[in-house]
Protein backbone atom coordinates (compact mmCIF):
# COMPACT_ATOMS: atom_id res chain seq x y z
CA UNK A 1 -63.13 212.49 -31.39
CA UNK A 2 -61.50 214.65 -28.69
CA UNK A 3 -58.33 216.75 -29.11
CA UNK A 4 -55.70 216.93 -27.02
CA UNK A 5 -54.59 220.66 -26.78
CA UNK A 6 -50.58 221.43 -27.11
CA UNK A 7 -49.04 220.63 -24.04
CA UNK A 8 -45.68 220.73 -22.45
CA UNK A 9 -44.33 217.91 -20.86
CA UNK A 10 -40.41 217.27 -19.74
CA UNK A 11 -38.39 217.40 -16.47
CA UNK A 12 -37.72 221.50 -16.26
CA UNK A 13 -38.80 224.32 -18.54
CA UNK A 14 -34.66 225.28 -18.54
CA UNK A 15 -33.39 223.52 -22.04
CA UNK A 16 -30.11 221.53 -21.34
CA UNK A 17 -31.36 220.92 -17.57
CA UNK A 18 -29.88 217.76 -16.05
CA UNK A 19 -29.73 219.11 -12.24
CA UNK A 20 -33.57 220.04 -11.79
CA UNK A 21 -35.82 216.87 -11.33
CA UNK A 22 -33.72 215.31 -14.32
CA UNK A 23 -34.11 211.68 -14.18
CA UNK A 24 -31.41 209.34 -13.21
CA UNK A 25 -29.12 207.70 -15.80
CA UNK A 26 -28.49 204.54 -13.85
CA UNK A 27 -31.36 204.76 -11.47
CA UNK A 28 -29.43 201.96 -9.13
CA UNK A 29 -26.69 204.70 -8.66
CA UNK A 30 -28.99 207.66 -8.49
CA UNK A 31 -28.86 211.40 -9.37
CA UNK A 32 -26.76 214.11 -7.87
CA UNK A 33 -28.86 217.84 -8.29
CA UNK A 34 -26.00 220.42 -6.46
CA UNK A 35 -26.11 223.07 -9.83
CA UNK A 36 -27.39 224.29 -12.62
CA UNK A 37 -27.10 223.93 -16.43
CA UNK A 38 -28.47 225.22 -19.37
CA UNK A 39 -28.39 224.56 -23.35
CA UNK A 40 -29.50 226.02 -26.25
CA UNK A 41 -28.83 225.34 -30.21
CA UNK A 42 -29.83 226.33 -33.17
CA UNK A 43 -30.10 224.49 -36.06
CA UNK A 44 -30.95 226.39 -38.56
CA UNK A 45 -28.13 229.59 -39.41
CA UNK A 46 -28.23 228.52 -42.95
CA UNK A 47 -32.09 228.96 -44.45
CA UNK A 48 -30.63 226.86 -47.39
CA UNK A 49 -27.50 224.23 -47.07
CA UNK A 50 -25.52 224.58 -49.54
CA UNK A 51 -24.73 221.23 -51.43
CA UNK A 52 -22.74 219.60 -53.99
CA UNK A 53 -23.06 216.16 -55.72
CA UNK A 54 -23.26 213.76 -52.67
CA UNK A 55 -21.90 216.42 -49.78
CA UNK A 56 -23.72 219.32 -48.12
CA UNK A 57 -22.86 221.71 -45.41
CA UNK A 58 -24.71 222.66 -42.20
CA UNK A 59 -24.23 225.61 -39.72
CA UNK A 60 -25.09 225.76 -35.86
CA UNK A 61 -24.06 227.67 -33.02
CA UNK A 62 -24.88 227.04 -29.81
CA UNK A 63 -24.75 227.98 -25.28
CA UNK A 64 -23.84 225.64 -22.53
CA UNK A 65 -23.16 226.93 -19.16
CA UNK A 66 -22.85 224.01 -16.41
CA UNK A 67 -22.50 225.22 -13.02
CA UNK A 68 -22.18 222.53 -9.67
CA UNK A 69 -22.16 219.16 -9.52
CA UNK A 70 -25.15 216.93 -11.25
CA UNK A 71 -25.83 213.67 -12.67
CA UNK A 72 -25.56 211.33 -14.02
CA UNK A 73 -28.71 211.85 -15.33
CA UNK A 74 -31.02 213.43 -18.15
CA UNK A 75 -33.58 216.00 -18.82
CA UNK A 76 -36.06 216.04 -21.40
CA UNK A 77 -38.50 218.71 -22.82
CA UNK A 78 -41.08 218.64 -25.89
CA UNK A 79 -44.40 219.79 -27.19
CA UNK A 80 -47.27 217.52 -27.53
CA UNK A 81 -50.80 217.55 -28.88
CA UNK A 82 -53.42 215.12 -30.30
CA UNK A 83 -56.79 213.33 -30.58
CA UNK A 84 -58.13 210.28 -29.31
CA UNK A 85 -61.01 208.38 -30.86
CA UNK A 86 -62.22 205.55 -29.11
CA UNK A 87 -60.11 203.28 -28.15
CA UNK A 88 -56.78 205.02 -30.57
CA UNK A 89 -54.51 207.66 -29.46
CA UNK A 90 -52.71 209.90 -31.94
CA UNK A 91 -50.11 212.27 -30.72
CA UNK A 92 -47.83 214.59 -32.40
CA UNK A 93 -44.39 216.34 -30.88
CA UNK A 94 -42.52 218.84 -31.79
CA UNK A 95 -40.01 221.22 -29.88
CA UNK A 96 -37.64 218.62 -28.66
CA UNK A 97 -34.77 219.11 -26.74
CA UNK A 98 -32.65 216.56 -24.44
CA UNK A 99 -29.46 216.96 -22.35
CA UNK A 100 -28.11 214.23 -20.58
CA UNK A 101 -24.47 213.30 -18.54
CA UNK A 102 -22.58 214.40 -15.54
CA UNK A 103 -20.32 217.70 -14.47
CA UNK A 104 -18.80 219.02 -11.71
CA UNK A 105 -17.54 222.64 -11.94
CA UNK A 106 -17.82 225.77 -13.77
CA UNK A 107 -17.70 226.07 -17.51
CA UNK A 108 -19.62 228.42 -19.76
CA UNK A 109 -18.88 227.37 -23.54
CA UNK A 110 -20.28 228.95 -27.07
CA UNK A 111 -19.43 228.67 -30.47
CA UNK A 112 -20.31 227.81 -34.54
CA UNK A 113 -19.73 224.70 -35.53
CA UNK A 114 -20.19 223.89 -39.28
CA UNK A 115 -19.98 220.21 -40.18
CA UNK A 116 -19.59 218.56 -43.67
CA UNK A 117 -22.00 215.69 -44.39
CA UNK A 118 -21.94 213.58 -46.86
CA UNK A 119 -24.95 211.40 -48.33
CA UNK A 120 -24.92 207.70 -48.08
CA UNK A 121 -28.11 205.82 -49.66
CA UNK A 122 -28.02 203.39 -45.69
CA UNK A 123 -28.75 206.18 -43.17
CA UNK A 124 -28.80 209.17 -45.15
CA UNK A 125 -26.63 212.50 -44.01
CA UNK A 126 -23.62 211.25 -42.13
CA UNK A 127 -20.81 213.58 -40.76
CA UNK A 128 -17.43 213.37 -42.28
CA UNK A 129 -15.76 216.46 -40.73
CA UNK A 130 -16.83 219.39 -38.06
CA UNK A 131 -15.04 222.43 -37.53
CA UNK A 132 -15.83 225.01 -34.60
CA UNK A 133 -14.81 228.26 -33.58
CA UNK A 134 -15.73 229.70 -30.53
CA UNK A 135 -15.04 230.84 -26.72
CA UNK A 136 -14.86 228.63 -24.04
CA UNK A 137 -13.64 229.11 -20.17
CA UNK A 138 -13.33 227.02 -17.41
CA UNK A 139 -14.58 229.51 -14.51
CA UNK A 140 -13.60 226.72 -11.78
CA UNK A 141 -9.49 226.77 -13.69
CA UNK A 142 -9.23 230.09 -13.86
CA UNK A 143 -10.40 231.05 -10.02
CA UNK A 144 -8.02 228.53 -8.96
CA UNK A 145 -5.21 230.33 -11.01
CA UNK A 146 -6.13 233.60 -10.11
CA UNK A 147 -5.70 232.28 -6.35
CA UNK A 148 -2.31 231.17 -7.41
CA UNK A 149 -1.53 234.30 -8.32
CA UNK A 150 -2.85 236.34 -5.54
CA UNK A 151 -0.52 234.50 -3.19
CA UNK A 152 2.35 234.80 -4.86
CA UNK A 153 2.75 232.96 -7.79
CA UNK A 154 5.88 230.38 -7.01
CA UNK A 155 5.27 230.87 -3.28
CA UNK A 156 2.92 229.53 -1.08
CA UNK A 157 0.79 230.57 2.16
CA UNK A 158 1.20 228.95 5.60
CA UNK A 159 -0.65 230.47 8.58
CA UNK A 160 -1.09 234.29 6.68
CA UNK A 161 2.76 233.85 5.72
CA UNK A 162 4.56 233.35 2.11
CA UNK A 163 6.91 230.70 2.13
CA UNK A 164 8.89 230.79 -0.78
CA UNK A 165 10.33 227.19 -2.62
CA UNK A 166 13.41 226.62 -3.78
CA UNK A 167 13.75 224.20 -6.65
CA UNK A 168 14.20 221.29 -4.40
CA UNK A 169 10.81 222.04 -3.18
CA UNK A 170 9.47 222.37 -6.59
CA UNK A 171 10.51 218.64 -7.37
CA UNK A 172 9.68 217.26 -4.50
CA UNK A 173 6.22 218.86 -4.56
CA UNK A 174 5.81 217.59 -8.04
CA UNK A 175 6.47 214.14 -7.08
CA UNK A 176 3.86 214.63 -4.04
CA UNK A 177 1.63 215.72 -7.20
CA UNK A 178 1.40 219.35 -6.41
CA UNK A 179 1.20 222.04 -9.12
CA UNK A 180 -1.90 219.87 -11.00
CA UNK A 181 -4.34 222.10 -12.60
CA UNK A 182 -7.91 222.05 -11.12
CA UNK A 183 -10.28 221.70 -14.04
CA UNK A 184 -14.26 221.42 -14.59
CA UNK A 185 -15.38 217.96 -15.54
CA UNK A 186 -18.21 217.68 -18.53
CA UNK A 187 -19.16 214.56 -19.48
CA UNK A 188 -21.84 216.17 -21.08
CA UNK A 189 -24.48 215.98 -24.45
CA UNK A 190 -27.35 217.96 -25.76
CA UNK A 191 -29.72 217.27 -28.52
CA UNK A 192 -32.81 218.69 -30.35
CA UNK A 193 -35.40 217.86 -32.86
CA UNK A 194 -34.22 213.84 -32.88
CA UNK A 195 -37.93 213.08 -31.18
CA UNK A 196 -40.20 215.08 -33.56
CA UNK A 197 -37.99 213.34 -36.66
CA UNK A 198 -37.07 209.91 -35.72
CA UNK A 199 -39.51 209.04 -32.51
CA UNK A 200 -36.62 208.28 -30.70
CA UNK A 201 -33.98 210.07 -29.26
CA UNK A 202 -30.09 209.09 -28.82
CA UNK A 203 -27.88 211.44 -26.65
CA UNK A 204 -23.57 210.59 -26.12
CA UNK A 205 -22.50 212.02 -23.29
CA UNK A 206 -18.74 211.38 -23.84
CA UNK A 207 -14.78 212.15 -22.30
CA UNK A 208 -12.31 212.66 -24.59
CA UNK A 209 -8.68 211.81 -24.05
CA UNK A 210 -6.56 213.35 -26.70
CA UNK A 211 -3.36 211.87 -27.71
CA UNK A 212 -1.23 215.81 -28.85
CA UNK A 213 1.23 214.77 -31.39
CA UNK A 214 2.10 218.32 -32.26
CA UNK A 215 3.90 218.45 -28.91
CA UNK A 216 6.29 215.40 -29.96
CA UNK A 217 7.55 217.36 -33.00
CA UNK A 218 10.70 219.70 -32.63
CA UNK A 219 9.96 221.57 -36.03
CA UNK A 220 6.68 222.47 -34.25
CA UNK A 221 8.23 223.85 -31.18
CA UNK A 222 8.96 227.12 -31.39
CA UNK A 223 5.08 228.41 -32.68
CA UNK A 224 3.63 225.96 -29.72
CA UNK A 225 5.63 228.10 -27.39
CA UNK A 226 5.02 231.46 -29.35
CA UNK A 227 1.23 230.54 -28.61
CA UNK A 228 2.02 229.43 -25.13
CA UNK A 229 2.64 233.02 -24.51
CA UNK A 230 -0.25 234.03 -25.26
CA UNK A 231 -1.80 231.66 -23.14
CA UNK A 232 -2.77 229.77 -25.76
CA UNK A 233 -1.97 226.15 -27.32
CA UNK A 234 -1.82 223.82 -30.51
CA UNK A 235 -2.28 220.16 -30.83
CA UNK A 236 -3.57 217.59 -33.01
CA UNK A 237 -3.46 213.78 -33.84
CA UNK A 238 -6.10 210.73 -32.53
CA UNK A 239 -8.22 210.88 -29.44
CA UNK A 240 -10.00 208.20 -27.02
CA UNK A 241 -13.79 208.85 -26.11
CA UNK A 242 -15.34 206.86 -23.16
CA UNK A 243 -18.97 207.49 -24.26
CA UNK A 244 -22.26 206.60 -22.86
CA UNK A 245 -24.62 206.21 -25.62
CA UNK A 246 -28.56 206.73 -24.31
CA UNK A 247 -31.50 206.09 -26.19
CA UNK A 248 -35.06 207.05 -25.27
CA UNK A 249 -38.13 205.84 -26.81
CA UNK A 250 -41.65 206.51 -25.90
CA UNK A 251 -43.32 203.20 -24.41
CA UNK A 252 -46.91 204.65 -23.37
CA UNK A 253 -49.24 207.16 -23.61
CA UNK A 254 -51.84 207.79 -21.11
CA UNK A 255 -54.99 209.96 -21.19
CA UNK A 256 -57.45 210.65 -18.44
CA UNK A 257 -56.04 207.67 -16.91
CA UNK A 258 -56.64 205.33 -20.10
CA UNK A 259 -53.33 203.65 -20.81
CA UNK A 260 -52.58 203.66 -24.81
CA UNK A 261 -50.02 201.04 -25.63
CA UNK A 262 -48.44 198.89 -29.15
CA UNK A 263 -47.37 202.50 -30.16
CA UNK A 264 -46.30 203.40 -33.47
CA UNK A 265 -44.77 206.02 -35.09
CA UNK A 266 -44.97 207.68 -38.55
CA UNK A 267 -44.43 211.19 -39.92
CA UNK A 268 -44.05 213.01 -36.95
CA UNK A 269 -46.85 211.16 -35.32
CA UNK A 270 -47.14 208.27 -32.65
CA UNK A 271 -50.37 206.50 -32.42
CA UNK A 272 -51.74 203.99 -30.32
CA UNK A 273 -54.79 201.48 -28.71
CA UNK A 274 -55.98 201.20 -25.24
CA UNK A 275 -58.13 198.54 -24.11
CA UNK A 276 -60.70 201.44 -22.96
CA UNK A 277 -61.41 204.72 -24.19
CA UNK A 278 -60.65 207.90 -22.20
CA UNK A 279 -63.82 209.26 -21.93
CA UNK A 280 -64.64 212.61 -21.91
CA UNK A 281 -62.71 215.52 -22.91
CA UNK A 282 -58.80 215.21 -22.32
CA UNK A 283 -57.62 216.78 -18.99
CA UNK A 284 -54.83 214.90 -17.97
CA UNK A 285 -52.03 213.96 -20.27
CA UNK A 286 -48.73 211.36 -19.57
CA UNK A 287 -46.26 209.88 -21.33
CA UNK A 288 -43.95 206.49 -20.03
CA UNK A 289 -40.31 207.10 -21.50
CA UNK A 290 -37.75 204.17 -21.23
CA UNK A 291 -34.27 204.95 -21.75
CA UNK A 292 -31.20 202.45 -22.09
CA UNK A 293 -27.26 203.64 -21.30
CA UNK A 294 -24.81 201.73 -22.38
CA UNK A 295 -20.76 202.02 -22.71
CA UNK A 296 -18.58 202.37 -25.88
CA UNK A 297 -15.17 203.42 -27.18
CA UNK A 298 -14.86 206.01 -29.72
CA UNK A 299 -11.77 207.13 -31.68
CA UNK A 300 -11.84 210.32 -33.83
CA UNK A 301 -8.81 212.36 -34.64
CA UNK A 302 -8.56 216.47 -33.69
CA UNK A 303 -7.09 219.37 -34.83
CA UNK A 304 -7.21 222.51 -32.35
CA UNK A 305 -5.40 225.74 -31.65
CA UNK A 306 -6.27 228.49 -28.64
CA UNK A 307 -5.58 231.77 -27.91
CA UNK A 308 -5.79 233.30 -24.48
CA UNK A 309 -7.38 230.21 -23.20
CA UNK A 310 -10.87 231.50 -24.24
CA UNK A 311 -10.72 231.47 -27.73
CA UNK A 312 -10.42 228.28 -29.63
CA UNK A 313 -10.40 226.90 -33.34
CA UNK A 314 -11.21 223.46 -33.32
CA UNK A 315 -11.92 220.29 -35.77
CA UNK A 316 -12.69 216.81 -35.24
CA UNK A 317 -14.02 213.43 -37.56
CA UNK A 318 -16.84 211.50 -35.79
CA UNK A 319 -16.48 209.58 -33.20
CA UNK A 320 -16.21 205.30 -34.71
CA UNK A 321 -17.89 203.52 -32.41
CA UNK A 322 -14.85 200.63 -32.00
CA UNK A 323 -16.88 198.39 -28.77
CA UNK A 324 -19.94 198.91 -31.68
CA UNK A 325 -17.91 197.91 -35.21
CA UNK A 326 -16.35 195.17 -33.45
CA UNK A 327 -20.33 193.58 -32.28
CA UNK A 328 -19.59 194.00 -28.82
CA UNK A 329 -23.07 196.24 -27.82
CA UNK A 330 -22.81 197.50 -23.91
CA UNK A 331 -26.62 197.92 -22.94
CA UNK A 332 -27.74 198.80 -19.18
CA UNK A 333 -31.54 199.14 -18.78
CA UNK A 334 -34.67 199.50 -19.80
CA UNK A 335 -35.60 202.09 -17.41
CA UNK A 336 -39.19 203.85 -17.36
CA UNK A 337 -40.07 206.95 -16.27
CA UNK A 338 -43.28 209.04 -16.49
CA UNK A 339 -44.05 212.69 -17.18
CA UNK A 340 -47.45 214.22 -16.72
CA UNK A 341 -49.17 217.51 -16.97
CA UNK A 342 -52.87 219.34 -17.50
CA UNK A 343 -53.73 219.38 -20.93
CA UNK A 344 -53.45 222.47 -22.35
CA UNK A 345 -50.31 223.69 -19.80
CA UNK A 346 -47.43 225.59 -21.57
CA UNK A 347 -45.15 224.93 -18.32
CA UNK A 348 -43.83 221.87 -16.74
CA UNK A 349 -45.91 221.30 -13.80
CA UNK A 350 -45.19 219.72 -10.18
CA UNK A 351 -41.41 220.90 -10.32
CA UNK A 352 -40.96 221.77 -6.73
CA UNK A 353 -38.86 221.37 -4.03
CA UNK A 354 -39.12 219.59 -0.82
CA UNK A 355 -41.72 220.49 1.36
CA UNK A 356 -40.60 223.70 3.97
CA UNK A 357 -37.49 224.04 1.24
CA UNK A 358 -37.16 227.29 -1.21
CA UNK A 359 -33.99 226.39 -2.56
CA UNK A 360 -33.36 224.67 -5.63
CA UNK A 361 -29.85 225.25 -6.32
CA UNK A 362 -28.51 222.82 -3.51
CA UNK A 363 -30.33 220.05 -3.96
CA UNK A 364 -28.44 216.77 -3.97
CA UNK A 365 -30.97 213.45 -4.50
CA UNK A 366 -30.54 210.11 -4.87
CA UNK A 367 -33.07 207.87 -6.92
CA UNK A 368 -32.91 204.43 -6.44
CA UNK A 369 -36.18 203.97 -8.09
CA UNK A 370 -37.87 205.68 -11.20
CA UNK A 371 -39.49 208.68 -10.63
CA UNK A 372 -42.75 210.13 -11.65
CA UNK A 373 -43.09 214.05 -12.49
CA UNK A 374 -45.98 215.80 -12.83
């Protein structure tokens, strides 16, 4: 018997990474890495849930800061260590974390969110209802504003000059589409702990398209535009999700070369045979990851009100599945990908850039083919 020491393998050391060395989502479109991103969560505010009869509540809070343009694509991190004996591999992870999607902007986003589950005896905890305060700001909207205001507000600059409209202008301009806002795009997803529980993982990058009744209802009126003066905003009733739904499973595990396939996976543990042994004590440790993206519709209904922009109270139901209940399953793939490192490493190794090229916050790849790291 030889043990594998703990070992970090993944696509960056950066949690929530989908620009550096992230893989691509649909490899025959490739990856675009011009940014930077970062994610963290945390599970666990509440050292006991509170419960009662079949519902329970949970409370998180959690960073995302998305900077650039990159994706689509995903990043993955986790913990792993082990043993192999012979010709079986046995290998435990732990310390999970995924991020996958596509942005393009400037968006730095945190918040609480405390969801109501309730307990069904086919799947277990389900949602039924999340609700999150918190403080969100579109850096990319509100430079673009603050230009708008520098020149003038209503006017405009030609050649160093202020021309100012009249309202004829205004129309016409409108028509032209002029006076749009300029906003970040996030289509955008992060996960942890799904690995280490279920031995899968299964990330949603999704856009939401909310349908505001509160603005179609005159008694509502006069506190929308109360709040509009403070820059803020009220709206709730059904939304439209375009979501990419990605799972990842592990297909292989490979030690000192020796390929360990017809995994399984119980209690927080995959095992596996290999038609030789690895030999030796374990130096080198890789892992084959095939992930699947696929397409569905979601509808979920929101509740949300703002103040100065930043601040925001929000609610939502889950998002149904509709492509999903109706048996229509959208499923691109499989696509493998390998990660590798020294046994033993607490860092993701071989995450550099080009050769004669420091910088690693401008890099823009495509990857028509899977890639290897490590």
């Amino acid at each position: 018997m030889a043990k594998i020491a703990q070992t970090r393998l993944g696509t960056s050391d950066v949690p929530g990474d989908i620009c550096n060395n992230a893989f691509a989502l649909f490899p025959a479109v490739g990856t675009i890495r011009a940014g930077a991103s970062f994610a963290e969560k945390n599970n666990n505010l509440l050292n006991k849930k509170p419960q009662l009869a079949m519902f329970r509540l949970t409370l998180s809070s959690g960073v995302t800061v998305l900077a650039g343009i990159c994706g689509p694509g995903y990043g993955i991190r986790f913990e792993a260590a082990g043993e192999t004996t012979g010709n079986t591999v046995s290998l435990a992870v732990s310390n999970d974390d995924t991020a996958a999607g596509f942005f393009a902007g400037y968006k730095v986003s945190l918040g609480i969110t405390c969801k109501l589950e309730q307990w069904h005896l086919i799947g277990g905890w389900k949602p039924v209802f999340n609700l999150s305060p918190g403080f969100s700001v579109d850096l990319l909207n509100l430079l673009v504003e603050l230009i708008k205001e520098l020149v003038g507000g209503n006017g405009k600059v030609e050649d160093g000059v202020e021309v100012t409209e009249g309202k004829d202008d205004k129309k016409q301009d409108k028509k032209k589409g002029g006076g749009r806002k300029v906003k970040s795009i996030a289509i955008y997803d992060f996960v942890t702990g799904q690995f280490a529980e279920k031995g899968s993982i299964t990330v949603t990058p999704s856009y939401d398209l909310p349908l505001n009744i509160a603005a179609m209802i005159p008694q509502l009126k006069p506190f929308i535009t109360a709040l509009k003066a403070w820059w803020g905003d009220f709206g709730f009733g059904p939304q439209i999700s375009l979501m990419l739904p990605t799972t990842i499973q592990l297909a292989a595990i490979e030690v000192n070369g020796a390929r360990y396939g017809n995994l399984a996976f119980s209690k927080g543990k995959f095992t596996g045979t290999s038609d030789q042994p690895a030999g030796g004590d374990p130096k080198r440790l890789g892992v084959t990851l095939v992930h699947r993206p696929g397409f569905d519709l979601g509808l979920s209904f929101f509740v949300e009100i703002s103040v100065c922009k930043f601040f925001k109270l929000g609610g939502s139901t889950p998002k149904f599945p509709l492509l999903a209940l109706l048996g229509i399953v959208v499923k691109t793939g499989p696509f493998p990908n390998t990660l590798q490192n020294d046994v033993g490493r607490k860092t993701v190794a071989g995450l550099t850039c080009p050769p004669d090229d420091n910088s690693q916050w401008a890099e823009v790849i495509l990857e028509p083919t899977a890639a290897v790291h490590g």
